[in-house]
N, C-alpha and C. Protein backbone atom coordinates (compact mmCIF):
# COMPACT_ATOMS: atom_id res chain seq x y z
N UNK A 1 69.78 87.24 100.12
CA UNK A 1 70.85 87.14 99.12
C UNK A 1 71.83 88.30 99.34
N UNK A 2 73.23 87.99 99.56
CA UNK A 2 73.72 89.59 99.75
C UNK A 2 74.30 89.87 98.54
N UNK A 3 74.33 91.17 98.73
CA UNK A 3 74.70 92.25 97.47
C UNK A 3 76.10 91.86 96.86
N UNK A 4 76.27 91.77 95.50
CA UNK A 4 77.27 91.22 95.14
C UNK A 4 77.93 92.44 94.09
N UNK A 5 77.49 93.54 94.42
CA UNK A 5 78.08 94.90 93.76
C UNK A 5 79.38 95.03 93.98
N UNK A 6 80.31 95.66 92.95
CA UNK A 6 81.28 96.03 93.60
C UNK A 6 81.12 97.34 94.23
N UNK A 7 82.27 97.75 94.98
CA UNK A 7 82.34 99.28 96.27
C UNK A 7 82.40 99.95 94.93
N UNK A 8 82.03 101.35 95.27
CA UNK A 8 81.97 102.27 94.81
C UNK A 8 83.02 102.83 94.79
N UNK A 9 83.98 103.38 93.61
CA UNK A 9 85.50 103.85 93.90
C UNK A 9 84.97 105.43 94.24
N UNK A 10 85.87 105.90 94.98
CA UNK A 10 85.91 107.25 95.70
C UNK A 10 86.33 108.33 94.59
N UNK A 11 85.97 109.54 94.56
CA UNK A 11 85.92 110.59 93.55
C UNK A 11 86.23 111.73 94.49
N UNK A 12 87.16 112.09 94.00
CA UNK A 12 87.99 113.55 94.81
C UNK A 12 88.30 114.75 93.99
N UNK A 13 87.26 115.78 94.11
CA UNK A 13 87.32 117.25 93.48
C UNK A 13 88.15 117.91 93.99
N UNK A 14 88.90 118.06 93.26
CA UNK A 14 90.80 119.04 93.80
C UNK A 14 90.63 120.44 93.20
N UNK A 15 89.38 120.92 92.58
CA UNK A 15 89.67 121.89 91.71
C UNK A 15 89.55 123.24 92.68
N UNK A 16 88.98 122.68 93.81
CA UNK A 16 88.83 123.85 94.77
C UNK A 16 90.18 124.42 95.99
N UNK A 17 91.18 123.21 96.13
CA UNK A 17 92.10 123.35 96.53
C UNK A 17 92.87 124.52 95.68
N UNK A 18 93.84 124.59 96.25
CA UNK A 18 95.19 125.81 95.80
C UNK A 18 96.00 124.79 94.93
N UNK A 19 96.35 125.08 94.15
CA UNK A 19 97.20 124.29 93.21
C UNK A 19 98.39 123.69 93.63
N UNK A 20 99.44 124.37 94.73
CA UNK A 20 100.19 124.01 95.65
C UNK A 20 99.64 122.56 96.65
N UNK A 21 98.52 122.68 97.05
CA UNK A 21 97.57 121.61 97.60
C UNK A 21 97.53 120.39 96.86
N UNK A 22 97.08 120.49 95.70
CA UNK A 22 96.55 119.27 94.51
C UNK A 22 97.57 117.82 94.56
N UNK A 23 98.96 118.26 94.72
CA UNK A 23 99.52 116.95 94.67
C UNK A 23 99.79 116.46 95.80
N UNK A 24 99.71 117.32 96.95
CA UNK A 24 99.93 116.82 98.28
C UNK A 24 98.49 115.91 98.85
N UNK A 25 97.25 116.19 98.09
CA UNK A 25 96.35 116.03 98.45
C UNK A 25 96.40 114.34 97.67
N UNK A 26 96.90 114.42 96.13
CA UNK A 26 96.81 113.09 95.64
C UNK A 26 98.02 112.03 95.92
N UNK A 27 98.90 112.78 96.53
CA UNK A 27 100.10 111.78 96.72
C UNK A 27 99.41 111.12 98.63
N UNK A 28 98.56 112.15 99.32
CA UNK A 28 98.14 111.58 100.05
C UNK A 28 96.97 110.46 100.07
N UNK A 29 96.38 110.38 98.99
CA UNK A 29 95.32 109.15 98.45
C UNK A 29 95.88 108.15 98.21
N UNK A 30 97.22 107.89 97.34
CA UNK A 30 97.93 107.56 96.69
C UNK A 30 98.66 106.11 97.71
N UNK A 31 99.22 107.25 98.86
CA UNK A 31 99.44 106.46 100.04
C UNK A 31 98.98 105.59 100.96
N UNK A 32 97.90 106.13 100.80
CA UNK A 32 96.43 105.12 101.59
C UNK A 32 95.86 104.23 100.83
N UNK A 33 96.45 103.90 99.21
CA UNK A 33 95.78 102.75 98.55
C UNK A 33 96.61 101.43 98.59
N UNK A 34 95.37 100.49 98.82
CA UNK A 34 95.85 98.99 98.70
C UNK A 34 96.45 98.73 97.05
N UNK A 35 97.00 97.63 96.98
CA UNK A 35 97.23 96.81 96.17
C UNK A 35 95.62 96.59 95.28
N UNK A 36 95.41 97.00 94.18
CA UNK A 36 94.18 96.90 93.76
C UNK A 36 93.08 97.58 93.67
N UNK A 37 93.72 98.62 94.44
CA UNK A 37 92.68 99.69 95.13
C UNK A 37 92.88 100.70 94.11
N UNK A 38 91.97 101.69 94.08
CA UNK A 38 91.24 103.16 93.22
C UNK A 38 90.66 104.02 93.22
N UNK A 39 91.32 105.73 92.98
CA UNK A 39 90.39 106.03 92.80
C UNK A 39 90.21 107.03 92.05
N UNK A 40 89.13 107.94 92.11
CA UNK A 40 89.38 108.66 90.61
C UNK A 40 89.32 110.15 91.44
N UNK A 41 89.87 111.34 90.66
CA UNK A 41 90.23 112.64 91.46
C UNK A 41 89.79 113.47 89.95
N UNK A 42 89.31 114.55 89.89
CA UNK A 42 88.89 115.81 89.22
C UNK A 42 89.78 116.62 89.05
N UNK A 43 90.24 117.41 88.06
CA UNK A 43 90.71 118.55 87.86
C UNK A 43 90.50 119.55 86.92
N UNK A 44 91.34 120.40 86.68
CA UNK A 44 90.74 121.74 85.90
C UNK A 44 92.00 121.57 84.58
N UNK A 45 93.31 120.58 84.49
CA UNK A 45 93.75 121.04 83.64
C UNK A 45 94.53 119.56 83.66
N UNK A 46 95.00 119.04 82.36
CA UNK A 46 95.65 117.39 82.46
C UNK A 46 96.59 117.29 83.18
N UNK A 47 96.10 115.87 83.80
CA UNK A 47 97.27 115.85 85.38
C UNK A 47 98.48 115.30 84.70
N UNK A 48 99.11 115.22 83.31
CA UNK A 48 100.24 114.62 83.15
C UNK A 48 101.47 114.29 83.59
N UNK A 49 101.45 115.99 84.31
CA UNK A 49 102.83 115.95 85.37
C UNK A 49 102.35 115.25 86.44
N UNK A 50 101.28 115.30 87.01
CA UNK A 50 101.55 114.55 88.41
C UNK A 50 101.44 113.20 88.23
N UNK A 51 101.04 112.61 87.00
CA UNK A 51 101.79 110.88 86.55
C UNK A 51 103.10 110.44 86.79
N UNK A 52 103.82 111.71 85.85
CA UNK A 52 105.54 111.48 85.55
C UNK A 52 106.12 111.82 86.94
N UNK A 53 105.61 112.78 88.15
CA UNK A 53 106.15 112.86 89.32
C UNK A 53 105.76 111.27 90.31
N UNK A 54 104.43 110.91 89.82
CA UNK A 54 103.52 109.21 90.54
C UNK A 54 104.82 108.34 89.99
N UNK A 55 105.39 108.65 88.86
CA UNK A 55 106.37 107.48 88.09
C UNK A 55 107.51 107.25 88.75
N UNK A 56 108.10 108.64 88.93
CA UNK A 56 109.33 108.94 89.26
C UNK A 56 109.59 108.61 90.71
N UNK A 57 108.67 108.62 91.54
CA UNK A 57 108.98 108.25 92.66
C UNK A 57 108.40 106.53 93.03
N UNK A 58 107.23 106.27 92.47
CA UNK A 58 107.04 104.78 92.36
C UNK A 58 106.79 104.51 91.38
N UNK A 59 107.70 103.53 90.57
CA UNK A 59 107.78 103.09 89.41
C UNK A 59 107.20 101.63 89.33
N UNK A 60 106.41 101.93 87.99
CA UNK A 60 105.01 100.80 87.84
C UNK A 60 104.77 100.28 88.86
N UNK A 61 103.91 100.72 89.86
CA UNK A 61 103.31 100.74 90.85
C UNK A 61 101.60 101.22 90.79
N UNK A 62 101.58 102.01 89.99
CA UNK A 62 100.33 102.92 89.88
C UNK A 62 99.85 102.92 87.93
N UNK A 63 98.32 102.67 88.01
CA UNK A 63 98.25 102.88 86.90
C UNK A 63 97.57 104.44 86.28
N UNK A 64 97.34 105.09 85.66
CA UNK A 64 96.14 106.30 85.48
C UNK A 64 95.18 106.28 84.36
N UNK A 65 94.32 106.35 84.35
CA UNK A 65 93.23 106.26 83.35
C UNK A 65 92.46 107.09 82.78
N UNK A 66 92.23 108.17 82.16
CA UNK A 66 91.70 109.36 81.47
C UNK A 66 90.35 108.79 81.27
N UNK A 67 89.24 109.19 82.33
CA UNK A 67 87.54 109.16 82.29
C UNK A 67 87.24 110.27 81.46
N UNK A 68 87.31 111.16 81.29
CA UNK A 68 87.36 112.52 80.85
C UNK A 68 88.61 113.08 81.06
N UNK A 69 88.42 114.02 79.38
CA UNK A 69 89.85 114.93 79.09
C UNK A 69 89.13 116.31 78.77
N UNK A 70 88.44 116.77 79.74
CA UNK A 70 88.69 118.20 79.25
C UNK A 70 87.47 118.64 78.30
N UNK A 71 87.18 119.73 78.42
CA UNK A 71 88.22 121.29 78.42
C UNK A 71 88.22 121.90 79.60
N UNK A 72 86.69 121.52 80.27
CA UNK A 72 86.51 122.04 81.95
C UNK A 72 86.88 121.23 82.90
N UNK A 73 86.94 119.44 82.88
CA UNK A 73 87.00 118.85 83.90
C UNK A 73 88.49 118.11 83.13
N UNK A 74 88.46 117.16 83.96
CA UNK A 74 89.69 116.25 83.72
C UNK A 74 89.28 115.13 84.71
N UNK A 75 88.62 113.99 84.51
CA UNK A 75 88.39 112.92 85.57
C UNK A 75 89.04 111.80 85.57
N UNK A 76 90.29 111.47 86.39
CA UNK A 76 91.74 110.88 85.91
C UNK A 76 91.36 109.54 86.81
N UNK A 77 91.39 108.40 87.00
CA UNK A 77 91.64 106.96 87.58
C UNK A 77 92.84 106.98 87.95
N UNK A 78 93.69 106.34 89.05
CA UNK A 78 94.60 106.38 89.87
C UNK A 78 94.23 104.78 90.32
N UNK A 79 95.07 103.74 90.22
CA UNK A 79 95.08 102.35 90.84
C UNK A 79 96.43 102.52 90.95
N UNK A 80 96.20 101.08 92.02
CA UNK A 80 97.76 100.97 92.35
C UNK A 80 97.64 99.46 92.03
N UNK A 81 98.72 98.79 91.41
CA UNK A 81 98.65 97.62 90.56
C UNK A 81 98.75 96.50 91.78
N UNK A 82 98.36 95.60 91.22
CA UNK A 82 98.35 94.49 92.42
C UNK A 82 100.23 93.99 92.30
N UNK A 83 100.39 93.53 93.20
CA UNK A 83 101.58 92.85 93.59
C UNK A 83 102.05 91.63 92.94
């Protein structure tokens, strides 16, 4: 019988990067996602701005999802909407 799980979405801890790093690192995930595709990234403080910068350059294209808000982590969802 084969496995009828879905994939496991990918989880990316940014908190160890340089803060200069963090959006280059998610605008590079960002780029590599399909239509439908996801995934979720970690941080140390709410990624709000890097939504409104995800907006500003592709508009409703991407959705974000708040797994956790804090006070130590921040575990944000990142899809990119289907077509």
């Amino acid at each position: 019988m084969p496995d009828s799980q879905p994939a496991a979405i990918p989880e990316v801890d940014i908190r160890s990067l340089i803060p200069m790093q963090r959006h280059a690192r998610i605008f590079e995930l960002v780029g590599n996602l399909q239509p439908g595709g996801s995934f979720v990234f970690v941080n140390d403080h709410d990624p709000m701005p890097l939504y409104y910068q995800l907006e500003a350059e592709h508009p409703k294209q991407f959705s974000l999802t708040y797994l956790e808000s804090g006070p130590v982590a921040w575990r944000v969802k990142i899809g990119r909407l289907p077509q």
